[in-house]
C-alpha atoms as a PDB file:
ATOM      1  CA  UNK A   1     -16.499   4.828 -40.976  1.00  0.00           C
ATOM      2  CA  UNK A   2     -15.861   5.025 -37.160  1.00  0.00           C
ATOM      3  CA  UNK A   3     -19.003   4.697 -34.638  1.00  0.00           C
ATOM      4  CA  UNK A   4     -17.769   5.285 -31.355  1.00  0.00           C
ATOM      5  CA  UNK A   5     -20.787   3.759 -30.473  1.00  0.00           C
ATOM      6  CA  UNK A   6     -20.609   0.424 -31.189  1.00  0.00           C
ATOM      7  CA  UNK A   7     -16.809   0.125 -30.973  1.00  0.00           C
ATOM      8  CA  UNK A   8     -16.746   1.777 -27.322  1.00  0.00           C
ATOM      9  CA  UNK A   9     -18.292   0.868 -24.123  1.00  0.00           C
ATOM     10  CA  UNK A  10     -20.583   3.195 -22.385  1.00  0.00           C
ATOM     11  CA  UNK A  11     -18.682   6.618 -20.308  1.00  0.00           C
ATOM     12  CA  UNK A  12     -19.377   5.726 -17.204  1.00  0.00           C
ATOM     13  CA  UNK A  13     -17.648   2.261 -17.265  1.00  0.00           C
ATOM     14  CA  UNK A  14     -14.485   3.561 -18.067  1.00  0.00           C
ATOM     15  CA  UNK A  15     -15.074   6.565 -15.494  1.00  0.00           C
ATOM     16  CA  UNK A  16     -15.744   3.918 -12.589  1.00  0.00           C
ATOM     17  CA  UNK A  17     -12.677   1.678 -13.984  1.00  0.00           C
ATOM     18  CA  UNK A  18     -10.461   4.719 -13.725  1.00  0.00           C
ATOM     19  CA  UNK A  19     -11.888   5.915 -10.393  1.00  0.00           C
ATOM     20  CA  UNK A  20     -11.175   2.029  -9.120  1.00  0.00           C
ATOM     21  CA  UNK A  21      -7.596   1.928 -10.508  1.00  0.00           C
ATOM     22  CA  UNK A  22      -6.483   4.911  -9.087  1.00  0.00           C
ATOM     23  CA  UNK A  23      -7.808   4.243  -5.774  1.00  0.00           C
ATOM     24  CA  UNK A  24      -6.617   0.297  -6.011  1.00  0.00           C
ATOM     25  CA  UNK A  25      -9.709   0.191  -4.071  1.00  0.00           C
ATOM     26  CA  UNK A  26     -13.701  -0.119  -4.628  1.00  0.00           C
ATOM     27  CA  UNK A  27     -14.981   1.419  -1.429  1.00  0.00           C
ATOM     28  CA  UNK A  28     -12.653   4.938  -2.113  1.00  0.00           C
ATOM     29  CA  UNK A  29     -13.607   4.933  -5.466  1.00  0.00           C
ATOM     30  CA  UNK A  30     -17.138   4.455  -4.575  1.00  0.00           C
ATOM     31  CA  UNK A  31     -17.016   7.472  -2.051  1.00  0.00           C
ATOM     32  CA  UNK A  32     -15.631   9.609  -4.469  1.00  0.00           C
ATOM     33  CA  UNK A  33     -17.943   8.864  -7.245  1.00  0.00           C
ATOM     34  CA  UNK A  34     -20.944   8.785  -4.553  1.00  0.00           C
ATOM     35  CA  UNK A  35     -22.475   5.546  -5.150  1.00  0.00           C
ATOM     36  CA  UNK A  36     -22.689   1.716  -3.768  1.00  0.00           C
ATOM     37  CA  UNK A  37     -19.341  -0.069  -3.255  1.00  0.00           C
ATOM     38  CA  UNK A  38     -21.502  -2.649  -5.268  1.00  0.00           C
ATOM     39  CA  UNK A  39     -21.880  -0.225  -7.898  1.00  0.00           C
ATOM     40  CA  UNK A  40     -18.304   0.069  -8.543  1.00  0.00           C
ATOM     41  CA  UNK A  41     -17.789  -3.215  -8.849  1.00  0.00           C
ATOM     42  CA  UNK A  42     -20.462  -4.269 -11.398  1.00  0.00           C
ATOM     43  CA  UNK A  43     -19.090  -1.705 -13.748  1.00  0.00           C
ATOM     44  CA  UNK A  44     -15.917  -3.118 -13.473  1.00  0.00           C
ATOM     45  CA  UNK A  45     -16.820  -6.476 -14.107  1.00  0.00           C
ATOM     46  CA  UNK A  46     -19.305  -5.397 -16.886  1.00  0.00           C
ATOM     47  CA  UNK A  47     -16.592  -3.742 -18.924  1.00  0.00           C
ATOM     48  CA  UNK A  48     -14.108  -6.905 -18.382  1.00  0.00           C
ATOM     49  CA  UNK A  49     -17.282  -8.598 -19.942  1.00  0.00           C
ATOM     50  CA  UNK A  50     -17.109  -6.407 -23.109  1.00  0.00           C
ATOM     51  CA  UNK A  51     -13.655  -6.785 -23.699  1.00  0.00           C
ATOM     52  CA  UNK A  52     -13.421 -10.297 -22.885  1.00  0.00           C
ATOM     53  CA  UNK A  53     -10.212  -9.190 -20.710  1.00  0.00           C
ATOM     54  CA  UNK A  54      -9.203  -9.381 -17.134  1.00  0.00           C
ATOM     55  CA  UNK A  55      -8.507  -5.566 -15.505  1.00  0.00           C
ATOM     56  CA  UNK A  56      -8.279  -6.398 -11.968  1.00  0.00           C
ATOM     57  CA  UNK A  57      -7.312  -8.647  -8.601  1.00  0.00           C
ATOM     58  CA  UNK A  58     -10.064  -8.278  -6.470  1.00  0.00           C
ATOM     59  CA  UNK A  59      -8.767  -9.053  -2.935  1.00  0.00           C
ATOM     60  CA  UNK A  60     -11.540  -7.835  -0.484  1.00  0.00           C
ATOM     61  CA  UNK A  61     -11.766  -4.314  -0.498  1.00  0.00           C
ATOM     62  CA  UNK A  62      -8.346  -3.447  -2.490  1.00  0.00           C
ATOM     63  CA  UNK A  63      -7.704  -4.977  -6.248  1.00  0.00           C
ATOM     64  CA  UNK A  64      -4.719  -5.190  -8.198  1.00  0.00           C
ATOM     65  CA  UNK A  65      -4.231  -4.202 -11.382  1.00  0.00           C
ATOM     66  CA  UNK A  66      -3.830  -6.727 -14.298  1.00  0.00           C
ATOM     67  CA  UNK A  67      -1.127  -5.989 -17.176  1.00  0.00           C
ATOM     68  CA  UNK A  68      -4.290  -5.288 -19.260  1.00  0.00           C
ATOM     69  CA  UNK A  69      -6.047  -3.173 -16.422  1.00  0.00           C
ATOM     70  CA  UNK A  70      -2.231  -1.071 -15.999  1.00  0.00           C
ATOM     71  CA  UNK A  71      -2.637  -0.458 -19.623  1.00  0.00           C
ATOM     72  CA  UNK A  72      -5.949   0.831 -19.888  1.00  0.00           C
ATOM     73  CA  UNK A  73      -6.018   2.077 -16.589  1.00  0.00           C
ATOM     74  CA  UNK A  74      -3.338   4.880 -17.657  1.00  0.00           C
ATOM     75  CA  UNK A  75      -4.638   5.068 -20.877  1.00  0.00           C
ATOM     76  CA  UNK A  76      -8.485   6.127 -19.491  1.00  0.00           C
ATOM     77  CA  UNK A  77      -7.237   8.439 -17.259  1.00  0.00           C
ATOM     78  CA  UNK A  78      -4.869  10.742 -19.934  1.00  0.00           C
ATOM     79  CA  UNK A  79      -8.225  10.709 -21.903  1.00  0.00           C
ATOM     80  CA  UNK A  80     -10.272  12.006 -19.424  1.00  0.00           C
ATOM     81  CA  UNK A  81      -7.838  14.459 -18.511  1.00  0.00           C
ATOM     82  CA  UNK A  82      -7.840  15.619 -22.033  1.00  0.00           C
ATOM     83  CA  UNK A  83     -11.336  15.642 -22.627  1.00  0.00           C
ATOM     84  CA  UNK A  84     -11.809  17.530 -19.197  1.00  0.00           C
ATOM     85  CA  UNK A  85      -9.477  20.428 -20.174  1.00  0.00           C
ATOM     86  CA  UNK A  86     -11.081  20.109 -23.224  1.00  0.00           C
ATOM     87  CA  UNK A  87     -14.517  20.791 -22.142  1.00  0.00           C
ATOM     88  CA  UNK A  88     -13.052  23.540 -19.227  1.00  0.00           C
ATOM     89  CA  UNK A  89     -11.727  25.389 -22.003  1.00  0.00           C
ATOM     90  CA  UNK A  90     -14.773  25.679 -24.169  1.00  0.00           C
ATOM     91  CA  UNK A  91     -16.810  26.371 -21.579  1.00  0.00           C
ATOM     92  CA  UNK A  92     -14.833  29.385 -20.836  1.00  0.00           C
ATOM     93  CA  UNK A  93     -14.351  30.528 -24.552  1.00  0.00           C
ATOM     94  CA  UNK A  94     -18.171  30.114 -25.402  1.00  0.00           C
ATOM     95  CA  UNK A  95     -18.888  32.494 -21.669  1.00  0.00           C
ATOM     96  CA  UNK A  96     -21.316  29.599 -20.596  1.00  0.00           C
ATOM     97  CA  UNK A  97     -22.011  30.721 -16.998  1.00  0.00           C
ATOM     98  CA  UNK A  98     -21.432  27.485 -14.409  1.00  0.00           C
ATOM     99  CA  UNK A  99     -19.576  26.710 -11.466  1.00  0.00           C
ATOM    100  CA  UNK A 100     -16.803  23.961 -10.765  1.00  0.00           C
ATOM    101  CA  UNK A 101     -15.331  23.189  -7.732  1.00  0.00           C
ATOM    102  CA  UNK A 102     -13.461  20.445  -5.918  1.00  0.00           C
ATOM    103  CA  UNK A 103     -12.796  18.752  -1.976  1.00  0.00           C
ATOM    104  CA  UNK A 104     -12.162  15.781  -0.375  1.00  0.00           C
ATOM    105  CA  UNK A 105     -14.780  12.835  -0.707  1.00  0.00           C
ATOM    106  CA  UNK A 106     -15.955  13.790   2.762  1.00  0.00           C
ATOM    107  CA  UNK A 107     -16.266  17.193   2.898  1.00  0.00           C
ATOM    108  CA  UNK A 108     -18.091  16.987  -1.163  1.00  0.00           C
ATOM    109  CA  UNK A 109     -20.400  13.837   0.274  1.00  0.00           C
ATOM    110  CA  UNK A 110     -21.429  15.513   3.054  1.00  0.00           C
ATOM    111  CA  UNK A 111     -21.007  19.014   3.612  1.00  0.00           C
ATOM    112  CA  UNK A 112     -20.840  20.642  -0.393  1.00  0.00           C
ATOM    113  CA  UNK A 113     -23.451  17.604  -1.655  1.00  0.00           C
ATOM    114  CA  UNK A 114     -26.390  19.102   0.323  1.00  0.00           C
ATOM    115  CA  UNK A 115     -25.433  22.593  -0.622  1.00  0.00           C
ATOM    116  CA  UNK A 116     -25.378  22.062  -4.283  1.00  0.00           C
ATOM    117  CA  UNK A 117     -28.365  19.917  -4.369  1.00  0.00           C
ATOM    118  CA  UNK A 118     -30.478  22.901  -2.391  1.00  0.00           C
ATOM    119  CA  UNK A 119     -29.131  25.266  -5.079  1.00  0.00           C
ATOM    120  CA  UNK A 120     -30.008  23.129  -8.024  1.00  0.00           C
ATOM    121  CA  UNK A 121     -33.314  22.519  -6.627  1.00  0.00           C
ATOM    122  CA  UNK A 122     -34.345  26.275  -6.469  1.00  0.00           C
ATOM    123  CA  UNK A 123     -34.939  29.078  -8.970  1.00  0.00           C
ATOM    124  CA  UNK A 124     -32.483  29.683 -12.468  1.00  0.00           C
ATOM    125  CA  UNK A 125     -29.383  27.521 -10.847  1.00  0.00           C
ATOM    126  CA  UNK A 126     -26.492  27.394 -13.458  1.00  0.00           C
ATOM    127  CA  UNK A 127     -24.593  24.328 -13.800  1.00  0.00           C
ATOM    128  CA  UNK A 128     -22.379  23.059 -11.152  1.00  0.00           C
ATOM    129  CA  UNK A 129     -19.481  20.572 -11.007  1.00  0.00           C
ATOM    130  CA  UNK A 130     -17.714  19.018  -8.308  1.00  0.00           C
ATOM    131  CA  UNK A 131     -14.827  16.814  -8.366  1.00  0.00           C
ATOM    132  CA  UNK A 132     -13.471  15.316  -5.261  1.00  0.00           C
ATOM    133  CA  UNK A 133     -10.368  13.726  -4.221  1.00  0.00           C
ATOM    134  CA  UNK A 134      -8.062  12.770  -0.985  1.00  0.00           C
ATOM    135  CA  UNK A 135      -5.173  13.880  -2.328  1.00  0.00           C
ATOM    136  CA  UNK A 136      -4.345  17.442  -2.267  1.00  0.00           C
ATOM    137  CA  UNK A 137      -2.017  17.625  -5.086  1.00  0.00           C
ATOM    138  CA  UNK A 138      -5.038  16.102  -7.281  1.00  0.00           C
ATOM    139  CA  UNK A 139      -7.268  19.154  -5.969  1.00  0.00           C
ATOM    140  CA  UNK A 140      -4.786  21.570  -5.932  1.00  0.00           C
ATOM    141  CA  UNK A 141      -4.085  20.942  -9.671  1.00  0.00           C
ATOM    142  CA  UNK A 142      -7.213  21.528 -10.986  1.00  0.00           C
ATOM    143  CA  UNK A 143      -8.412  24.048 -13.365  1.00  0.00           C
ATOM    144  CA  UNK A 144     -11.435  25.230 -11.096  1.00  0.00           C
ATOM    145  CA  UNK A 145     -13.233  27.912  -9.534  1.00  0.00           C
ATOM    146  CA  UNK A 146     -13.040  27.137  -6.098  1.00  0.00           C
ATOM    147  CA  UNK A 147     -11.790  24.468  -3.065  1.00  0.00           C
ATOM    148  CA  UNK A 148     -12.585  23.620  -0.351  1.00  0.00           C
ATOM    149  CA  UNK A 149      -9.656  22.513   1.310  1.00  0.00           C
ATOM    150  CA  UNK A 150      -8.379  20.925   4.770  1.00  0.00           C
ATOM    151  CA  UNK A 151      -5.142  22.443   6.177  1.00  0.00           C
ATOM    152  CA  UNK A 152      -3.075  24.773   8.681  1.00  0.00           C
ATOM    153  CA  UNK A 153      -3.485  27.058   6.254  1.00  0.00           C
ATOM    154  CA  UNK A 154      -4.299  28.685   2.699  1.00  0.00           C
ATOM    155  CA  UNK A 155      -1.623  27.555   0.298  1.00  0.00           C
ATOM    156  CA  UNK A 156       1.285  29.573  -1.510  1.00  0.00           C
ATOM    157  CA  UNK A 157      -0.610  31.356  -4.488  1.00  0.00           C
ATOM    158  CA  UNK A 158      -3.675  30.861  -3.811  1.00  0.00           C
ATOM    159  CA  UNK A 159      -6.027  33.168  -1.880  1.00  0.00           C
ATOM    160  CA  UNK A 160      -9.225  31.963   0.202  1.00  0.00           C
ATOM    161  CA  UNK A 161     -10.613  32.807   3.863  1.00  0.00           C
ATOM    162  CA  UNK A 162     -10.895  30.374   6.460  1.00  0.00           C
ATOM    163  CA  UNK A 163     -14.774  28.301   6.559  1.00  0.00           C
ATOM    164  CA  UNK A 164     -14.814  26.868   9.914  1.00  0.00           C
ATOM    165  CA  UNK A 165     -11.773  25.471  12.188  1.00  0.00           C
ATOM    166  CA  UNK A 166     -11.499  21.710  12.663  1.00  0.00           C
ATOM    167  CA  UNK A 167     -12.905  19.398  15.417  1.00  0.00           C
ATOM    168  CA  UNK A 168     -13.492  16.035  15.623  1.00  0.00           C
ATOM    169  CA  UNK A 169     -15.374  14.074  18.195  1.00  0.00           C
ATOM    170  CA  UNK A 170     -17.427  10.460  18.053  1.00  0.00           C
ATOM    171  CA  UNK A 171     -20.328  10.673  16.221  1.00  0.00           C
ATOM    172  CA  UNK A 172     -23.002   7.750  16.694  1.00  0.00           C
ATOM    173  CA  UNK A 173     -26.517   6.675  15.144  1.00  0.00           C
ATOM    174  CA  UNK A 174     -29.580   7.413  17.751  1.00  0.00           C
ATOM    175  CA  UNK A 175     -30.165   4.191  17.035  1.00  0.00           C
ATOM    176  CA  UNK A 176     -27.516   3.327  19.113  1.00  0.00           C
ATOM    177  CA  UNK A 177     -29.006   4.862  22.342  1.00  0.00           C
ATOM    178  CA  UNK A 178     -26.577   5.270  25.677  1.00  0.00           C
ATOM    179  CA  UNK A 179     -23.742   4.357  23.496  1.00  0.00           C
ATOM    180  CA  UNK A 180     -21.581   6.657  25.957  1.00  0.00           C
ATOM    181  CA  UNK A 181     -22.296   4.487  28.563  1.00  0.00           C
ATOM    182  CA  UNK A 182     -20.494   1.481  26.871  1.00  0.00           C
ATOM    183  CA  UNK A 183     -17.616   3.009  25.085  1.00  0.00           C
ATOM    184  CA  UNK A 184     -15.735   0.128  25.729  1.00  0.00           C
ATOM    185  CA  UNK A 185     -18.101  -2.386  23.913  1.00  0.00           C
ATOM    186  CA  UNK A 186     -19.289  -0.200  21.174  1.00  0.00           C
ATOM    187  CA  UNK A 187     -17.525  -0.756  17.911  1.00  0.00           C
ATOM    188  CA  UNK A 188     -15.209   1.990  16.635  1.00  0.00           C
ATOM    189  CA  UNK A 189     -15.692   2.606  13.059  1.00  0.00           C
ATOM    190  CA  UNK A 190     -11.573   3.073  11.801  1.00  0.00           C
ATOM    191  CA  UNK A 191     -10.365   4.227   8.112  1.00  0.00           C
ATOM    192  CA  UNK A 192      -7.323   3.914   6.634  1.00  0.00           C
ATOM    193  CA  UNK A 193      -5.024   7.181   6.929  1.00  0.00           C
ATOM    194  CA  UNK A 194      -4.226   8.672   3.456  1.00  0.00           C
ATOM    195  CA  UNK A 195      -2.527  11.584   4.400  1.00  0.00           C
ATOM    196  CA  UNK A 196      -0.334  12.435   8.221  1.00  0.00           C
ATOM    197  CA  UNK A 197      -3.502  15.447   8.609  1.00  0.00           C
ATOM    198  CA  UNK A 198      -5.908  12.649   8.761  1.00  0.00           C
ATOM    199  CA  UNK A 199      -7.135  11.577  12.495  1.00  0.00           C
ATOM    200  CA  UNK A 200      -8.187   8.096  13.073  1.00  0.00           C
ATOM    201  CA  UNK A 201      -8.889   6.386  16.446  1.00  0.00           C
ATOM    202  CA  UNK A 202      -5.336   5.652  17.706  1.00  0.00           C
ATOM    203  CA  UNK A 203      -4.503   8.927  16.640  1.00  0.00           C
ATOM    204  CA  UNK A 204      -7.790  10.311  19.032  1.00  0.00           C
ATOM    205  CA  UNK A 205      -7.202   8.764  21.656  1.00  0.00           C
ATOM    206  CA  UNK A 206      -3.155   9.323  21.969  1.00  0.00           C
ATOM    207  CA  UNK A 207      -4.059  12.996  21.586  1.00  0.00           C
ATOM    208  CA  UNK A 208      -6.623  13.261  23.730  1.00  0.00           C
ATOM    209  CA  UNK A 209      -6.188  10.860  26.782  1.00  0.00           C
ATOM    210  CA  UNK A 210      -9.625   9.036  26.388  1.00  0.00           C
ATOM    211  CA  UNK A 211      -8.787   5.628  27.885  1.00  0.00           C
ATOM    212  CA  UNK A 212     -12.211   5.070  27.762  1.00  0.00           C
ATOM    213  CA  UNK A 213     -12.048   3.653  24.019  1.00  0.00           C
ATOM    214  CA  UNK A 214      -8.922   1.592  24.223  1.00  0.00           C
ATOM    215  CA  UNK A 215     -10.861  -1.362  25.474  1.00  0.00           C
ATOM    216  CA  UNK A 216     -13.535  -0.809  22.233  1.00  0.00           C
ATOM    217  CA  UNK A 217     -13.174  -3.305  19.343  1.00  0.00           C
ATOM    218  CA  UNK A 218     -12.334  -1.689  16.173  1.00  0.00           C
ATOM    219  CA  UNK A 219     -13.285  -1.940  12.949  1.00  0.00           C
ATOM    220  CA  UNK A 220     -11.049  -1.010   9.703  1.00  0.00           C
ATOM    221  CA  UNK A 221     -13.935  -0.220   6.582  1.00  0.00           C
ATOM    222  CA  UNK A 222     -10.750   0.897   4.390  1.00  0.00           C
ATOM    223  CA  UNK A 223     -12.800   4.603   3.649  1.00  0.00           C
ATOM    224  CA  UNK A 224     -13.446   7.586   5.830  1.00  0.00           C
ATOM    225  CA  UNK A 225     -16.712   7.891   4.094  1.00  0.00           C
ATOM    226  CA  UNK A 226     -17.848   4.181   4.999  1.00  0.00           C
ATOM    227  CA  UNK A 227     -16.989   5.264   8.474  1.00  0.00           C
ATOM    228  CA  UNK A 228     -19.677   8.186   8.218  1.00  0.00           C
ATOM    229  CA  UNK A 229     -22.006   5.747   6.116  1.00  0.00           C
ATOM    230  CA  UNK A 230     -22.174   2.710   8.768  1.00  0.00           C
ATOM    231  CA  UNK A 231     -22.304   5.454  11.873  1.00  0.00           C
ATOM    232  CA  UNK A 232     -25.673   6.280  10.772  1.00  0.00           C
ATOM    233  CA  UNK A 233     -26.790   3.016  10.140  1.00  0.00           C
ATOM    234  CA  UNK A 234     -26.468   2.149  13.734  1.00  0.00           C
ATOM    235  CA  UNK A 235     -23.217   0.160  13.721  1.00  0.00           C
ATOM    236  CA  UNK A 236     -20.651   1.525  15.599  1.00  0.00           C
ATOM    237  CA  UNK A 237     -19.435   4.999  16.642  1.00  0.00           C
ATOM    238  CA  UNK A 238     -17.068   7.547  14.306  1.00  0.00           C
ATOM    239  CA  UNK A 239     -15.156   9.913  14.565  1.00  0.00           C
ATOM    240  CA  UNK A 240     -16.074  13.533  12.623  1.00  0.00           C
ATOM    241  CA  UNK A 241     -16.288  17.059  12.476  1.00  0.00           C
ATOM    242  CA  UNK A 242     -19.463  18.662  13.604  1.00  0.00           C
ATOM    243  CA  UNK A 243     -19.509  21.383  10.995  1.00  0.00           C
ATOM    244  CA  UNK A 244     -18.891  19.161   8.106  1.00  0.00           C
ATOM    245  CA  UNK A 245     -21.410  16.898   8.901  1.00  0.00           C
ATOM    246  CA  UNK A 246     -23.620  19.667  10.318  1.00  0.00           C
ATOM    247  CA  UNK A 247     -26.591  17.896   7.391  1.00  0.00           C
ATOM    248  CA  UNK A 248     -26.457  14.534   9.207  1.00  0.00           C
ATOM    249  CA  UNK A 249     -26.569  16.094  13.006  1.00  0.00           C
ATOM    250  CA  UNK A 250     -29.496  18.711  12.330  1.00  0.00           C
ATOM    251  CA  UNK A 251     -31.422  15.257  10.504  1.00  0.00           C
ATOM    252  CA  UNK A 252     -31.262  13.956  13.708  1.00  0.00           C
ATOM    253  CA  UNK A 253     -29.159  11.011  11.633  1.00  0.00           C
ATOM    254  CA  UNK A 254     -26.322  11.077  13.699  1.00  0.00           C
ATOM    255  CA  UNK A 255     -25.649  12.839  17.182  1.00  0.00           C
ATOM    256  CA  UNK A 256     -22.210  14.160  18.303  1.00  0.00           C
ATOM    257  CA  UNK A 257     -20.817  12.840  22.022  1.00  0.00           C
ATOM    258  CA  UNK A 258     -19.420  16.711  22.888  1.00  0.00           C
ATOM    259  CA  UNK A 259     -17.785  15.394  26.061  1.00  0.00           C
ATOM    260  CA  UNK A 260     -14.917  14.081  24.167  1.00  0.00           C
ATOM    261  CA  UNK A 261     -13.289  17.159  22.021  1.00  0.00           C
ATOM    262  CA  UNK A 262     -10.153  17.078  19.453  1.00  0.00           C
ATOM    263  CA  UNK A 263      -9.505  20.541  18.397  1.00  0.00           C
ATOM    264  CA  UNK A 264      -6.363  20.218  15.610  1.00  0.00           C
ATOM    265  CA  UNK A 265      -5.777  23.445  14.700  1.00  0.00           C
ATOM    266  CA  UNK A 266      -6.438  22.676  11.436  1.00  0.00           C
ATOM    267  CA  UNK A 267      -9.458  24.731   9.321  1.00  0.00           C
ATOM    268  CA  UNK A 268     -11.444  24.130   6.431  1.00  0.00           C
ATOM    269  CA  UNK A 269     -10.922  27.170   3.918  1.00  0.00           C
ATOM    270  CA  UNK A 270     -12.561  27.905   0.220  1.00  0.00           C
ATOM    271  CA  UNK A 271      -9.483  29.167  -1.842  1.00  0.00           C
ATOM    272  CA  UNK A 272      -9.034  29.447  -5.208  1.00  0.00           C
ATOM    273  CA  UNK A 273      -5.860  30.647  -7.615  1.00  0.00           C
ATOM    274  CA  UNK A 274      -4.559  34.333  -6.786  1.00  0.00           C
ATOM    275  CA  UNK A 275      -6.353  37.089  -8.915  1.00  0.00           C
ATOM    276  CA  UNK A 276      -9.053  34.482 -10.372  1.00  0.00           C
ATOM    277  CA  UNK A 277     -12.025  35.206  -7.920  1.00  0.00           C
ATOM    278  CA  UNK A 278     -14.534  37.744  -9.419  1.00  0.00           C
ATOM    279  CA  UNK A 279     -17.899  38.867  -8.115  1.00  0.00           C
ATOM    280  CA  UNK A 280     -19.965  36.579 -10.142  1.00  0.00           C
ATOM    281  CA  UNK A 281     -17.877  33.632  -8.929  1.00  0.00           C
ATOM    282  CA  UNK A 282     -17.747  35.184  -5.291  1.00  0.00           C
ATOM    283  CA  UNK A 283     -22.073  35.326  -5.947  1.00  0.00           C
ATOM    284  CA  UNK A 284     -22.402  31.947  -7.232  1.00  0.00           C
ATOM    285  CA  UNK A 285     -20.359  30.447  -4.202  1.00  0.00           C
ATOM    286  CA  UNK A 286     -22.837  32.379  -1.871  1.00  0.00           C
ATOM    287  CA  UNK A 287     -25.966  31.202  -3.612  1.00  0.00           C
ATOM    288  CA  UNK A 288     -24.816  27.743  -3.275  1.00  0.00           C
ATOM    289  CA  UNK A 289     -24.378  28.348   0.553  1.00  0.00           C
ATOM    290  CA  UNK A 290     -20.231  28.838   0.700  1.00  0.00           C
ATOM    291  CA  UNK A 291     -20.957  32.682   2.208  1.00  0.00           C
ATOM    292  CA  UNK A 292     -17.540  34.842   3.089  1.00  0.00           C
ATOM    293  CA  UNK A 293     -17.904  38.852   3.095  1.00  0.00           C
ATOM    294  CA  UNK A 294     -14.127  39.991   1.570  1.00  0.00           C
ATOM    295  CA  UNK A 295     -12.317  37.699  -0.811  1.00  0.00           C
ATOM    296  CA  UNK A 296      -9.050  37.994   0.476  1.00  0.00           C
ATOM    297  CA  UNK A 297      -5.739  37.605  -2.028  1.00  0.00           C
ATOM    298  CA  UNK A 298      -2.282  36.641  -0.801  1.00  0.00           C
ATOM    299  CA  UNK A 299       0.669  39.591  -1.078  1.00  0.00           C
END
């Protein structure tokens, strides 16, 4: 008589041990599943407990993957991505009204986070997912209402309208008061690229000039988000978009240093598939605070 229960650890081990393995990293999978780097790894190490097995190499921030941890690792993740359809599916069949969308770990930590969690707080909210990822064959693969997505422009067969367009500047803590005045001994707060779109600090400072931070120790935390995280915390200065982090600047938690301007030419659109968006979809995105007047389809 099978009881899943007693012969399976708990969900969310295997989530964060999936999240971990893909990333073959514990501060990215942290930042995507928005919790403690700390958190990641407990649940890692708790499940190697209950099997009595090995999964992973830690080695500082990145791990490796043992032959048992390749093993399950691919095995969790075709599960999930079963079960997920799954559940998408029957969600759709049985008409149960919700809303799922997807972005990177940055733009869902701090810009769509704050959103949802106004929405859910206020009157008759219906469900809402969000699933975030750096990669933007991940996003762009999911069965989902909406994304919010990073680019030059909308993709092929999808339709969407443009958000905001893309700046980045140094952001810094006003705990760290008059750190303009000592851009060469403040700390810069550096990430490690994922993608050519990304900007880091060489990248800043080759586009625009600023000589000022060459001299400026730098700091690698491995995630964007960790960047963001250790900014407000007083630690160093880095680099971000005003209108994605628009929460954090209006808190008074961080404060942008205007003087020094990156302007892409990059955007930050909602899209979603061609001929999917209808006007309950179109009025749940506005009601969670992702307003846009015409939905507009590709020809």
């Amino acid at each position: 008589m099978k009881n899943y229960r007693r012969t399976l650890p708990p969900l969310d081990y295997l989530l964060f041990f999936e999240a971990a393995a893909r990333h073959r990293n514990f501060t990215r999978a942290a930042a995507e599943l928005n919790v403690s780097q700390a958190a990641v790894s407990k649940r890692v190490k708790v499940l190697e407990n209950w099997l009595g097995i090995t999964l992973v190499n830690r080695h500082g921030r990145n791990i490796g993957l043992s032959q048992h941890g390749e093993s399950l690792a691919a095995t969790t993740a075709e599960a999930l991505d079963y079960l997920n359809t799954c559940l998408q599916r029957l969600s759709r069949t049985t008409g149960g009204t919700r809303l799922s969308l997807a972005a990177n770990v940055a733009v869902s930590q701090f810009w769509l986070m704050p959103r949802i969690n106004e929405y859910l707080l206020g009157h008759d909210p219906v469900p809402v997912t969000l699933t975030s990822s750096d990669k933007d064959a991940e996003l762009l693969a999911l069965d989902i209402d909406a994304i919010l997505y990073y680019g030059s422009d909308i993709p092929p067969g999808w339709g969407g309208l443009a958000l905001f367009e893309e700046t980045w500047l140094p952001v810094a803590s006003p705990l760290l008061r008059g750190a303009e005045h000592r851009l060469g001994e403040t700390p810069l707060l550096d990430f490690d690229k994922l993608t050519p779109k990304w900007i880091n600090w060489s990248d800043f400072v080759e586009l625009t000039g600023h000589t000022e931070f060459i001299r400026a120790p730098r700091v690698n935390l491995g995630s964007y988000s960790s960047t963001l995280d250790t900014a407000i915390r007083g630690k160093g200065i880095a680099l971000g978009c005003p209108e994605v982090l628009s929460y954090e600047i209006e808190a008074g938690r961080l404060i942008p240093l205007y003087d020094y301007q990156l302007k892409t030419g990059r955007s930050y659109f909602v899209i979603w598939r061609s001929g999917t968006m209808t006007e309950g979809i179109h009025n749940l995105l506005s009601d969670v605070g992702i307003s846009f007047k015409s939905p507009h389809e590709p020809r």
